[in-house]
PDB file of N, CA and C in Angstrom:
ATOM      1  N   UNK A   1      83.115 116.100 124.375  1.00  0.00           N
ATOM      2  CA  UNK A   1      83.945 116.395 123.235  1.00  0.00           C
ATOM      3  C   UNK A   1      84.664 115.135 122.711  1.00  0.00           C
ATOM      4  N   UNK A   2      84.795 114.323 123.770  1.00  0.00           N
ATOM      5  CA  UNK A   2      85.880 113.020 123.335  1.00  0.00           C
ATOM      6  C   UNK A   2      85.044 111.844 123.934  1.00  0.00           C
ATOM      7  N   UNK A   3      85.206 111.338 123.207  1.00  0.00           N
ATOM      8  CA  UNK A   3      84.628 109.539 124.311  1.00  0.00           C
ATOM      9  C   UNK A   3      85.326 108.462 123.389  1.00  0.00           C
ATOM     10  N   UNK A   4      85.618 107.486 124.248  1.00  0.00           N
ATOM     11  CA  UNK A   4      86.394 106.111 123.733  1.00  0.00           C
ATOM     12  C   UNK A   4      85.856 105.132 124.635  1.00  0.00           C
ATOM     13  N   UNK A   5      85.857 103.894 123.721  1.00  0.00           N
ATOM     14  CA  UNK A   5      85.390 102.910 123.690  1.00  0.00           C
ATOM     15  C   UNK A   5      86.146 101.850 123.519  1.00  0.00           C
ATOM     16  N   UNK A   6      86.405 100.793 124.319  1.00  0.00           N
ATOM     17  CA  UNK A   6      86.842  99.749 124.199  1.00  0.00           C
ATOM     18  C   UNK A   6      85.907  98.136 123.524  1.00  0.00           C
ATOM     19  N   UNK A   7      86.006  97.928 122.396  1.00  0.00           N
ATOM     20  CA  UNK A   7      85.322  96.852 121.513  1.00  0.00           C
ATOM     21  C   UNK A   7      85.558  95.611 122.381  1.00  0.00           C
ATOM     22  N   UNK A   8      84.187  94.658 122.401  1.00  0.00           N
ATOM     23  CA  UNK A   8      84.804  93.151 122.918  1.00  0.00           C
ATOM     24  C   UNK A   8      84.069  92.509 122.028  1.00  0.00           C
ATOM     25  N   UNK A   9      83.260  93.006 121.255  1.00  0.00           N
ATOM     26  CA  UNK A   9      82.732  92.082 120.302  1.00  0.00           C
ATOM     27  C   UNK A   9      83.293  91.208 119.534  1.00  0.00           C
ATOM     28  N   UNK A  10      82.730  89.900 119.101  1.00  0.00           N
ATOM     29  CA  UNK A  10      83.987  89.039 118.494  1.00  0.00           C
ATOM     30  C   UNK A  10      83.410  88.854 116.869  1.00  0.00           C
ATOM     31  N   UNK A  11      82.166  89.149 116.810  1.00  0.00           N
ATOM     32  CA  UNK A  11      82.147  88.802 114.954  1.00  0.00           C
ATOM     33  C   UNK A  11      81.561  90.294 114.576  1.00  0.00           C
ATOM     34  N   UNK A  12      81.060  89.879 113.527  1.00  0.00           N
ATOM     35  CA  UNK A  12      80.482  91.392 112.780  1.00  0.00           C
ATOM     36  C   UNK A  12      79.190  92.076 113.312  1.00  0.00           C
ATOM     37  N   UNK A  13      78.282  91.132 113.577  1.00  0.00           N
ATOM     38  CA  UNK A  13      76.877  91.258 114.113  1.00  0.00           C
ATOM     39  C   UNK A  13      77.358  91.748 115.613  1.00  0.00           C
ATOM     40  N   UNK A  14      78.172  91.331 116.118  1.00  0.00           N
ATOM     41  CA  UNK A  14      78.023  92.326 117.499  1.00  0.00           C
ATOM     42  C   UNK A  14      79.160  93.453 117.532  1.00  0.00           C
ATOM     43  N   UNK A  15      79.793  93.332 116.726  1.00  0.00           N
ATOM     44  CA  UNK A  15      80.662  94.690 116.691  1.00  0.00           C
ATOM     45  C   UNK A  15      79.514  95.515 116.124  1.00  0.00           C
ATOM     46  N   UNK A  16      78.754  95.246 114.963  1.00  0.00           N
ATOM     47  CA  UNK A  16      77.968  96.032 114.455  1.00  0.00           C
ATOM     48  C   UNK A  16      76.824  96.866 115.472  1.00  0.00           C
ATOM     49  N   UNK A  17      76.481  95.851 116.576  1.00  0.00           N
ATOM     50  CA  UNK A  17      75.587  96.172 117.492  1.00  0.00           C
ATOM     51  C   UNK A  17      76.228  97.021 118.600  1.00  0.00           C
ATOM     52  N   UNK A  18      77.411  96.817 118.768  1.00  0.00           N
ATOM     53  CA  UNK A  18      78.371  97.823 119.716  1.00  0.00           C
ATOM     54  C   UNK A  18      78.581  99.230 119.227  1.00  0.00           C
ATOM     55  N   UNK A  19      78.978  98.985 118.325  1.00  0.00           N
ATOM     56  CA  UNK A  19      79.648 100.596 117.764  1.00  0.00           C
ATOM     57  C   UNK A  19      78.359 101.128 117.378  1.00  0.00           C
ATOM     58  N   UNK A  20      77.290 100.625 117.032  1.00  0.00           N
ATOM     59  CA  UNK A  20      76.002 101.873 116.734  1.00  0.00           C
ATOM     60  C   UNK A  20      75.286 102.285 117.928  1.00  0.00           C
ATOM     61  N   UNK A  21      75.394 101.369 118.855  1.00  0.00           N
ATOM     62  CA  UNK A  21      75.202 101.805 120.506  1.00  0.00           C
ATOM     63  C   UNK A  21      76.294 102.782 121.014  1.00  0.00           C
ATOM     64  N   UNK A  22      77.507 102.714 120.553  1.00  0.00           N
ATOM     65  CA  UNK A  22      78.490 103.443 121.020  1.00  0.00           C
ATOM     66  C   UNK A  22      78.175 104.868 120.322  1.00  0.00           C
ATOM     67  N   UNK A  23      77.976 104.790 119.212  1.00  0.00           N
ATOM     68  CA  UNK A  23      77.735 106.067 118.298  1.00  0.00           C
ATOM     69  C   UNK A  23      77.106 106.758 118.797  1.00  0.00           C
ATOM     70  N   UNK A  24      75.786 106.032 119.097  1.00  0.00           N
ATOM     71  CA  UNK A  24      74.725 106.926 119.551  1.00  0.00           C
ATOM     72  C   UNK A  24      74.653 107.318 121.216  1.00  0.00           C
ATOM     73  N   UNK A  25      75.147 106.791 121.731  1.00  0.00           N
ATOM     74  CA  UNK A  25      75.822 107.446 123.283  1.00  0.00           C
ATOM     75  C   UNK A  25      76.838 108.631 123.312  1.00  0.00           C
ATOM     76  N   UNK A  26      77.856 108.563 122.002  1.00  0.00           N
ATOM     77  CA  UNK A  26      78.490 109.477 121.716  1.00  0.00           C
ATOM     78  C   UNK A  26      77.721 111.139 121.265  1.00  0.00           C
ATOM     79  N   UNK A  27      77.128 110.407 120.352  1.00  0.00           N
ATOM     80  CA  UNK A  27      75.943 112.180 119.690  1.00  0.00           C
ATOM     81  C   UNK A  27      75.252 112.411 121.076  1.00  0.00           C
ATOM     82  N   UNK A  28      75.137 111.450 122.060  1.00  0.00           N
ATOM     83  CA  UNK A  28      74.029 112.163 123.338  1.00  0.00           C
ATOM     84  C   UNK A  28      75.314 112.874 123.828  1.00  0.00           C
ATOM     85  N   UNK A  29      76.222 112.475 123.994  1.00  0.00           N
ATOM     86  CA  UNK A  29      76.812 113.039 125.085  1.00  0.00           C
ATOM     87  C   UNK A  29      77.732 114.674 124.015  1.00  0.00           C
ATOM     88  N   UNK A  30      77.118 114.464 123.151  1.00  0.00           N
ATOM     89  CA  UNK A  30      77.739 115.883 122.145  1.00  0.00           C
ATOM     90  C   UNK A  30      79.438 115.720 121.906  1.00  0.00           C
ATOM     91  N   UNK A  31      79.837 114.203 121.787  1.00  0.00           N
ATOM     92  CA  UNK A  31      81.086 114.381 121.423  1.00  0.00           C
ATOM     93  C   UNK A  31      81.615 114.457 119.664  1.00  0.00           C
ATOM     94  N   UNK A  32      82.794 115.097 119.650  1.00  0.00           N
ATOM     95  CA  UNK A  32      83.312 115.563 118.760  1.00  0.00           C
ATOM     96  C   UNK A  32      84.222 114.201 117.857  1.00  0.00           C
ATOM     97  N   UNK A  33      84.850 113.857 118.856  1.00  0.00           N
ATOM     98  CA  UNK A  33      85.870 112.618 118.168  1.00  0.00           C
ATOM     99  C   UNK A  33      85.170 111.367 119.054  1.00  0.00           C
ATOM    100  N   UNK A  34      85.943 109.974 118.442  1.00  0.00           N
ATOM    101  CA  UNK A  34      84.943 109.093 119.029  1.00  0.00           C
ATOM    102  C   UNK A  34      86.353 107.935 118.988  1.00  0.00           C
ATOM    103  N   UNK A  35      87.125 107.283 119.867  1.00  0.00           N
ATOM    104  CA  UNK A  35      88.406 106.405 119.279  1.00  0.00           C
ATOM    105  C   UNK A  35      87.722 105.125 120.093  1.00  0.00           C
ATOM    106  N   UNK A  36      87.325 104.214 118.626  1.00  0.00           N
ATOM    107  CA  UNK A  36      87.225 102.616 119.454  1.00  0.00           C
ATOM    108  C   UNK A  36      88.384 101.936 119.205  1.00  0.00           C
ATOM    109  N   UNK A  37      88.391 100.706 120.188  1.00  0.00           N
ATOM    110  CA  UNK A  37      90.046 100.489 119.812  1.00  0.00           C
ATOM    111  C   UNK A  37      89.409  98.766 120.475  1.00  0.00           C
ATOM    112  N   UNK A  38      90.270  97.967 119.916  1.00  0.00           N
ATOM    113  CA  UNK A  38      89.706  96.568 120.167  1.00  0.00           C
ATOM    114  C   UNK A  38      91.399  95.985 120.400  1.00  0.00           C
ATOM    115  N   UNK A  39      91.374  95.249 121.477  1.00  0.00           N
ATOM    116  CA  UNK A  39      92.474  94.613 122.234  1.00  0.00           C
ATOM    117  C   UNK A  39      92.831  93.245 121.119  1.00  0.00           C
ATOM    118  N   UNK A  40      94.416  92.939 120.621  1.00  0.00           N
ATOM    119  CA  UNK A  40      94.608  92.567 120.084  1.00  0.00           C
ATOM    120  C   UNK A  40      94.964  91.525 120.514  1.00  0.00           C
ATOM    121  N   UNK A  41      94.915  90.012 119.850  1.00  0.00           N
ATOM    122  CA  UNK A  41      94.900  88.700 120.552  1.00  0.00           C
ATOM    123  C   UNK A  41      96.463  88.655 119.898  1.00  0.00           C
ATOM    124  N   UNK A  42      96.799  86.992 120.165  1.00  0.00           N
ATOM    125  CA  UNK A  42      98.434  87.103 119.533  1.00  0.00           C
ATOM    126  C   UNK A  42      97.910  86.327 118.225  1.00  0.00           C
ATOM    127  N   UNK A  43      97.175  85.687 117.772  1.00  0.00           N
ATOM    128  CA  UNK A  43      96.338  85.605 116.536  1.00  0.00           C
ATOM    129  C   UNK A  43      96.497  86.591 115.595  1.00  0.00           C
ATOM    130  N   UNK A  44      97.601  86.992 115.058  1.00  0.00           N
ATOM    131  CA  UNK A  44      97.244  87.974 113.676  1.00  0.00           C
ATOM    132  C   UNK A  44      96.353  87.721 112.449  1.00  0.00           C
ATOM    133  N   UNK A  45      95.863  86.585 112.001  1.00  0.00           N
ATOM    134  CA  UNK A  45      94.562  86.272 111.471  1.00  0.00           C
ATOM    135  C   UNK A  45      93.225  86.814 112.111  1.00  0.00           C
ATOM    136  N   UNK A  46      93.120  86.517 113.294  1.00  0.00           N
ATOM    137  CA  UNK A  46      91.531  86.846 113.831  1.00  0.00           C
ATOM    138  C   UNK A  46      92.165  89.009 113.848  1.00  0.00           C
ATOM    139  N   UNK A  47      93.332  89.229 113.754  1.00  0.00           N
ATOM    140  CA  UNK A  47      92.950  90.388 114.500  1.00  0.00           C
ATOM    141  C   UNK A  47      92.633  91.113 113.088  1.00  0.00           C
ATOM    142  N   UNK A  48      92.967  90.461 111.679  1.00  0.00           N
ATOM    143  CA  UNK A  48      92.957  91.209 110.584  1.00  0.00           C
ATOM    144  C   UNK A  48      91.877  91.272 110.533  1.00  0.00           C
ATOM    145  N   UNK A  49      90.864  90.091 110.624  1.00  0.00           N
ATOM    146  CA  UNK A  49      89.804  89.804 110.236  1.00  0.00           C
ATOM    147  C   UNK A  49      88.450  90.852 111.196  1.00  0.00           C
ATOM    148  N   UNK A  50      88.811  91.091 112.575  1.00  0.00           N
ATOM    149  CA  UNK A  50      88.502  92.631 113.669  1.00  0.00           C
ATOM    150  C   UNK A  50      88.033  93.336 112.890  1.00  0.00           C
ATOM    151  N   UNK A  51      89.715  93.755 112.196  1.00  0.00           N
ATOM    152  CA  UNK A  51      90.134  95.051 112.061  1.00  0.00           C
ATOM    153  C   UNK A  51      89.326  95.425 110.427  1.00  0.00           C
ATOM    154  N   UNK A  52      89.015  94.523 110.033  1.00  0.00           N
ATOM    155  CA  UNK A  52      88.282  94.263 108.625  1.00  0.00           C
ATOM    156  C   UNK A  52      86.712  94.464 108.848  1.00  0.00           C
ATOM    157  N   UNK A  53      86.399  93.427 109.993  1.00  0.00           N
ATOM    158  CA  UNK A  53      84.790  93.548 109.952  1.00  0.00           C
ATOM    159  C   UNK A  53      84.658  95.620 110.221  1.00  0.00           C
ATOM    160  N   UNK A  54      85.730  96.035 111.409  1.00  0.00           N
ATOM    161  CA  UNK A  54      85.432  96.916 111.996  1.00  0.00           C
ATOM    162  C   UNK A  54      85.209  98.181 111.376  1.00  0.00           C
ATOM    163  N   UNK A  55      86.180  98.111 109.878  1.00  0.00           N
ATOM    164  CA  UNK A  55      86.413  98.816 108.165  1.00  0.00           C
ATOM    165  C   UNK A  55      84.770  98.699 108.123  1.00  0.00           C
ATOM    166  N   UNK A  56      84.469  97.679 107.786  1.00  0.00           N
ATOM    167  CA  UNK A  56      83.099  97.194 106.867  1.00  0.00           C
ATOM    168  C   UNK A  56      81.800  98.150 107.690  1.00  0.00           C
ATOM    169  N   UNK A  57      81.913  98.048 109.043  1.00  0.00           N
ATOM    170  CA  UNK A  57      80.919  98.744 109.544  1.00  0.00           C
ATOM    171  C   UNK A  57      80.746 100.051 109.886  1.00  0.00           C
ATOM    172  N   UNK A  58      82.079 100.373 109.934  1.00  0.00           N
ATOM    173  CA  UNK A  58      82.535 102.166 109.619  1.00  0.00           C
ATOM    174  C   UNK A  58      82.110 102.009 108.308  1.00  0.00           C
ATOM    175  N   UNK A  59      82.689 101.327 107.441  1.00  0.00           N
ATOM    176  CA  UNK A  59      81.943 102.215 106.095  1.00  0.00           C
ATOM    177  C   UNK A  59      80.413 102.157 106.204  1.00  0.00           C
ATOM    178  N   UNK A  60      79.728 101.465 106.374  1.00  0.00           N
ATOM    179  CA  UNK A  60      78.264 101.456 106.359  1.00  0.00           C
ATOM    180  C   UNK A  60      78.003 102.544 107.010  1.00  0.00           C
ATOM    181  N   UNK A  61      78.613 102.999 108.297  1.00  0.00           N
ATOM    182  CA  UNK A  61      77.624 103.724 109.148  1.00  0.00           C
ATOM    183  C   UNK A  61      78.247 105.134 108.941  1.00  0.00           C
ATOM    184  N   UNK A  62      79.010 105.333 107.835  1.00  0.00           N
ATOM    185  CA  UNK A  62      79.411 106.294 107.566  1.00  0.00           C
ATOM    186  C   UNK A  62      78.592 106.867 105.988  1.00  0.00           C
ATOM    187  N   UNK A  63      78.053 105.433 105.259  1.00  0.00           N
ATOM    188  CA  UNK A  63      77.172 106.020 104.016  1.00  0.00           C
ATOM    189  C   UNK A  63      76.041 105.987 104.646  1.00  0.00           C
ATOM    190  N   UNK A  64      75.542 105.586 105.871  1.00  0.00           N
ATOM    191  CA  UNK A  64      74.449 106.290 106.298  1.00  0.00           C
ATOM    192  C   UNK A  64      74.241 107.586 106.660  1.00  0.00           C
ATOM    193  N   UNK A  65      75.475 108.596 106.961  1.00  0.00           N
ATOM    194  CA  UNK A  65      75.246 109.840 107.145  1.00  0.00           C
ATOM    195  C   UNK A  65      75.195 109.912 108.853  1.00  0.00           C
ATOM    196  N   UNK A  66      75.957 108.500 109.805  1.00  0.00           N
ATOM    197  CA  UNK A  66      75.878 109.038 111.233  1.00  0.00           C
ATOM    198  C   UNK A  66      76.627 109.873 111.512  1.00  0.00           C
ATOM    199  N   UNK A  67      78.058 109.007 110.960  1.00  0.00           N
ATOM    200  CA  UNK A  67      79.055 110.122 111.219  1.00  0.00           C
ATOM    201  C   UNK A  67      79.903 110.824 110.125  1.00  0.00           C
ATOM    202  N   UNK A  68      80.636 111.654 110.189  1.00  0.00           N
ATOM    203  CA  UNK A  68      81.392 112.409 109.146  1.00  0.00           C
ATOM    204  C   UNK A  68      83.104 111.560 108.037  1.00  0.00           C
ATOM    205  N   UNK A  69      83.360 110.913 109.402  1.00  0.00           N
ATOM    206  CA  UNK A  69      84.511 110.257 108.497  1.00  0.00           C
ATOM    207  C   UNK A  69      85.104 109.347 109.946  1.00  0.00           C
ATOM    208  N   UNK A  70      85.976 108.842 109.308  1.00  0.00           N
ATOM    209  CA  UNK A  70      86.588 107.676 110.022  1.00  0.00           C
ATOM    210  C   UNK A  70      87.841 107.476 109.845  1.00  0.00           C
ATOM    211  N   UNK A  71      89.050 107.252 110.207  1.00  0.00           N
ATOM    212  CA  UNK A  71      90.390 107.481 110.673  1.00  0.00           C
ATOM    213  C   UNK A  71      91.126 106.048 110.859  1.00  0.00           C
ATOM    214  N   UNK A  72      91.878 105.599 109.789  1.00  0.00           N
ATOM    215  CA  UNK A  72      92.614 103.869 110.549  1.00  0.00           C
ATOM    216  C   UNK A  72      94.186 104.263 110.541  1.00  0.00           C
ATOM    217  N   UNK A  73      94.675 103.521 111.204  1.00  0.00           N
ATOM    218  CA  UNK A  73      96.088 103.350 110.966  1.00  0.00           C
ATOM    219  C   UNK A  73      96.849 103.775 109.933  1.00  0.00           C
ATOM    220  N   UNK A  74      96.351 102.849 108.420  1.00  0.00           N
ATOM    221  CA  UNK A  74      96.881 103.273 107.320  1.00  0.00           C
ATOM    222  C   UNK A  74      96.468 104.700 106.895  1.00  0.00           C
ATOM    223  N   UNK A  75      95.078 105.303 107.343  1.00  0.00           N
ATOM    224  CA  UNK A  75      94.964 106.534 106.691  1.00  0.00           C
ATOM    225  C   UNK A  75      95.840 107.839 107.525  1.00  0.00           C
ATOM    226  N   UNK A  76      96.339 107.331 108.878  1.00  0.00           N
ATOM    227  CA  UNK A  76      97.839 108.209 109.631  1.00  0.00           C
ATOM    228  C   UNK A  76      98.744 108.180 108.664  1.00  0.00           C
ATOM    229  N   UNK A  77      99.355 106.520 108.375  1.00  0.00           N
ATOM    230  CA  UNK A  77     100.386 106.451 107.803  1.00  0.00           C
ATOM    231  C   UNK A  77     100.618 106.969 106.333  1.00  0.00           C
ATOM    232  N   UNK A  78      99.498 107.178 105.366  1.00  0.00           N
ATOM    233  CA  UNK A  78      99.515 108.031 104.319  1.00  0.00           C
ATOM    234  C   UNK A  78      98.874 109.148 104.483  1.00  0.00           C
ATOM    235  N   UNK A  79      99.045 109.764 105.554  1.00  0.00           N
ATOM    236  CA  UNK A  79      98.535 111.091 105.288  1.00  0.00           C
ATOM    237  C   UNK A  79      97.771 111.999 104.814  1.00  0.00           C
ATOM    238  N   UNK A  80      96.279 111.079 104.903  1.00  0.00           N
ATOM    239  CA  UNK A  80      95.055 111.517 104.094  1.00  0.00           C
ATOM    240  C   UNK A  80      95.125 112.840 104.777  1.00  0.00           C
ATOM    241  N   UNK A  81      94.019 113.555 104.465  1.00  0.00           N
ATOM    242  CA  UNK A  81      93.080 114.740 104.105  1.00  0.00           C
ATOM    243  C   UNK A  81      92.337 114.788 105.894  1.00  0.00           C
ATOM    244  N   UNK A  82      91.676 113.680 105.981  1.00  0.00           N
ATOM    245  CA  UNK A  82      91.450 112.943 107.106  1.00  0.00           C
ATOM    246  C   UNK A  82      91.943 112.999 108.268  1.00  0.00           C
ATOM    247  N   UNK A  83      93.271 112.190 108.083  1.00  0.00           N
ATOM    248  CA  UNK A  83      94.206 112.376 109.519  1.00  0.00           C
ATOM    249  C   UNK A  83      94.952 113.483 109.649  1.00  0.00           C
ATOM    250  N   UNK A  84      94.690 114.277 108.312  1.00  0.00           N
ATOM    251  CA  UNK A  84      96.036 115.161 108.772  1.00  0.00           C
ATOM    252  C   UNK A  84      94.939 116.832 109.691  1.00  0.00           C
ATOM    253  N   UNK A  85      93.687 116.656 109.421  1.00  0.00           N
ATOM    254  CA  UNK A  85      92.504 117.168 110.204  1.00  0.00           C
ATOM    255  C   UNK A  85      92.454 116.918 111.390  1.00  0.00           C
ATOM    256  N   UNK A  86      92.512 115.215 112.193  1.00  0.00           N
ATOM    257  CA  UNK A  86      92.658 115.115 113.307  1.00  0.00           C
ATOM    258  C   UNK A  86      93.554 115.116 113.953  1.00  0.00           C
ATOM    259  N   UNK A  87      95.128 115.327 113.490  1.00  0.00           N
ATOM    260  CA  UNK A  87      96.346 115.690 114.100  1.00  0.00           C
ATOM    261  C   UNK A  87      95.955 117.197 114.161  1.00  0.00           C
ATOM    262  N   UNK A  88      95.740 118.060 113.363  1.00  0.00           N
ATOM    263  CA  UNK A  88      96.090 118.868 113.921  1.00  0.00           C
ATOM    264  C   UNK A  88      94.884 119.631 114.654  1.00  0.00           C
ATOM    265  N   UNK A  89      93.674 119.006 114.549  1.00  0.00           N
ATOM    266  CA  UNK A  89      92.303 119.317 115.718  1.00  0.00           C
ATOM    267  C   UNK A  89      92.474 118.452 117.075  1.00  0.00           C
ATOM    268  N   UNK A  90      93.131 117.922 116.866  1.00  0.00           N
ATOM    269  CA  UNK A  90      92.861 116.788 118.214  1.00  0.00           C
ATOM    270  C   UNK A  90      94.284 116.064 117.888  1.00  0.00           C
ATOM    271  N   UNK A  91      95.170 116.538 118.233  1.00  0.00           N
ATOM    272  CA  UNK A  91      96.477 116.044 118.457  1.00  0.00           C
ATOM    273  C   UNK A  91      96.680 115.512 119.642  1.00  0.00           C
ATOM    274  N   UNK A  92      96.156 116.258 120.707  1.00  0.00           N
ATOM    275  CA  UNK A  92      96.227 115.617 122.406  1.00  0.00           C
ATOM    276  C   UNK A  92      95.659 114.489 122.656  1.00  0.00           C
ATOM    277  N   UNK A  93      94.418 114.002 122.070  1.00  0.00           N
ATOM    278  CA  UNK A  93      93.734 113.053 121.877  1.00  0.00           C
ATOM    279  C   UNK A  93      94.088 111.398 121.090  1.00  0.00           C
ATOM    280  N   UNK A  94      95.247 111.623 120.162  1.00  0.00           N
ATOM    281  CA  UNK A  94      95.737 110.942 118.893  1.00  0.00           C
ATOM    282  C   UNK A  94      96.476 109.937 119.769  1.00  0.00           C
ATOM    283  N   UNK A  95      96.076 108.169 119.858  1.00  0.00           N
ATOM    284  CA  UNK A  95      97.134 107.218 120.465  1.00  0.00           C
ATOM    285  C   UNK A  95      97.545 106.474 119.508  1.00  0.00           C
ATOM    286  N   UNK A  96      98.809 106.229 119.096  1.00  0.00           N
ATOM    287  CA  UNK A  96      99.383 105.418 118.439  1.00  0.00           C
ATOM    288  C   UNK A  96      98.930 103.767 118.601  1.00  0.00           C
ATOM    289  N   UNK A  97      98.521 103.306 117.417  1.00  0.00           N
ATOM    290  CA  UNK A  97      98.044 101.770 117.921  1.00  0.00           C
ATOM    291  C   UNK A  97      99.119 101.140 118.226  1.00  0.00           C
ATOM    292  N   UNK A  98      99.256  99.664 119.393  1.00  0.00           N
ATOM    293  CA  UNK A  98     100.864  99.060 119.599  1.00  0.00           C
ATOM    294  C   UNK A  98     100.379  97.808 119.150  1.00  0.00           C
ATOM    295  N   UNK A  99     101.429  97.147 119.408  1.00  0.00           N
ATOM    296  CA  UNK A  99     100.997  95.063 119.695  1.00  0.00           C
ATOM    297  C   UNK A  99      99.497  94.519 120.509  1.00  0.00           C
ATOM    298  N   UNK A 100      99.023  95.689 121.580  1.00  0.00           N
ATOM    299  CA  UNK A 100      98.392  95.372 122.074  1.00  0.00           C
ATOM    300  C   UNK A 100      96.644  95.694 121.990  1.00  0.00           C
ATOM    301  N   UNK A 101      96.952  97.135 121.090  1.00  0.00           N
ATOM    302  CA  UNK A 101      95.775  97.438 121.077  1.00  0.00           C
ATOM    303  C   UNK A 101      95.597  98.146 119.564  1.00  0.00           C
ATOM    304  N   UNK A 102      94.532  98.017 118.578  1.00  0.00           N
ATOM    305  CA  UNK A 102      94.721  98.592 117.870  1.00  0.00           C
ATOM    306  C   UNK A 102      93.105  99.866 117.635  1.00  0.00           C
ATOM    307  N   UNK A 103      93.926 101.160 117.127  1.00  0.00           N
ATOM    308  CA  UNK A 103      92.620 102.324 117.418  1.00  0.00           C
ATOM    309  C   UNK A 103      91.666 102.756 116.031  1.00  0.00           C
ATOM    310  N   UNK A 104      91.133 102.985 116.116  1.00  0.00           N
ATOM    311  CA  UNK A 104      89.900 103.809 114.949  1.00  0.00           C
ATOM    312  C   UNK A 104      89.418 104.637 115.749  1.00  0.00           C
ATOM    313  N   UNK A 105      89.589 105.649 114.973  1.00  0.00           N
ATOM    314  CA  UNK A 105      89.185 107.515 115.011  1.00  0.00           C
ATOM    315  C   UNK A 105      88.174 107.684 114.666  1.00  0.00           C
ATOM    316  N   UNK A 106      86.872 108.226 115.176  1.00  0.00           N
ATOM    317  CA  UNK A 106      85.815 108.905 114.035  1.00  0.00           C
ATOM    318  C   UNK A 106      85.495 109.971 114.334  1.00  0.00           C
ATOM    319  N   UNK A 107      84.869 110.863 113.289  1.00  0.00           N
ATOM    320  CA  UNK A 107      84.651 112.132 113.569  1.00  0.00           C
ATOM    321  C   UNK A 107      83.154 111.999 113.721  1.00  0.00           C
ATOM    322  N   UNK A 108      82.535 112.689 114.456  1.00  0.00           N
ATOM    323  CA  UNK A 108      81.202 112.836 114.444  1.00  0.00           C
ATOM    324  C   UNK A 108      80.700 113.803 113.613  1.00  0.00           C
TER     325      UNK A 108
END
């Protein structure tokens, strides 16, 4: 129902190669929500730039039709349509990103 993933990939090409390996370990194992979350350096440049590639490849693999939608920080903090689905389906599940780690939600 749940699986999470911790990212170590450092550019786009292997985040890209992680999370579609992750995806697809996720649909085997029939999960529902999917939270990757990539450990944040003290670099706030490299971590925007993560947190950007990590946007870019959720959107792709989301106009491919793998998964249903995808969940960031800002879409908690404004209260999409989106998050306000996975608060209240999977509230037990929901970790606040800190200094140290930051999360992405997806729905399968």
């Amino acid at each position: 129902m749940f699986n999470e993933y911790i990212l170590e990939g450092k550019c786009l090409t292997e985040l890209n190669t992680e999370m579609r390996f992750n995806i697809a370990d996720a649909r085997a194992d029939k999960a529902e929500l999917v939270r990757f979350s990539i450990p944040l350096s003290e670099d706030e440049k490299d971590n925007l730039r993560l947190s950007n590639c990590l946007i870019k490849i959720l959107r792709s693999i989301n106009h491919d039709g793998l998964i249903q939608f995808y969940v960031t920080d800002k879409d908690f903090e404004n209260a999409t349509t989106q998050a306000e689905f996975l608060i209240n389906k999977y509230s037990d599940k929901l970790l606040p990103s800190n200094t140290e780690i930051r999360h992405f939600y997806i729905k399968m």
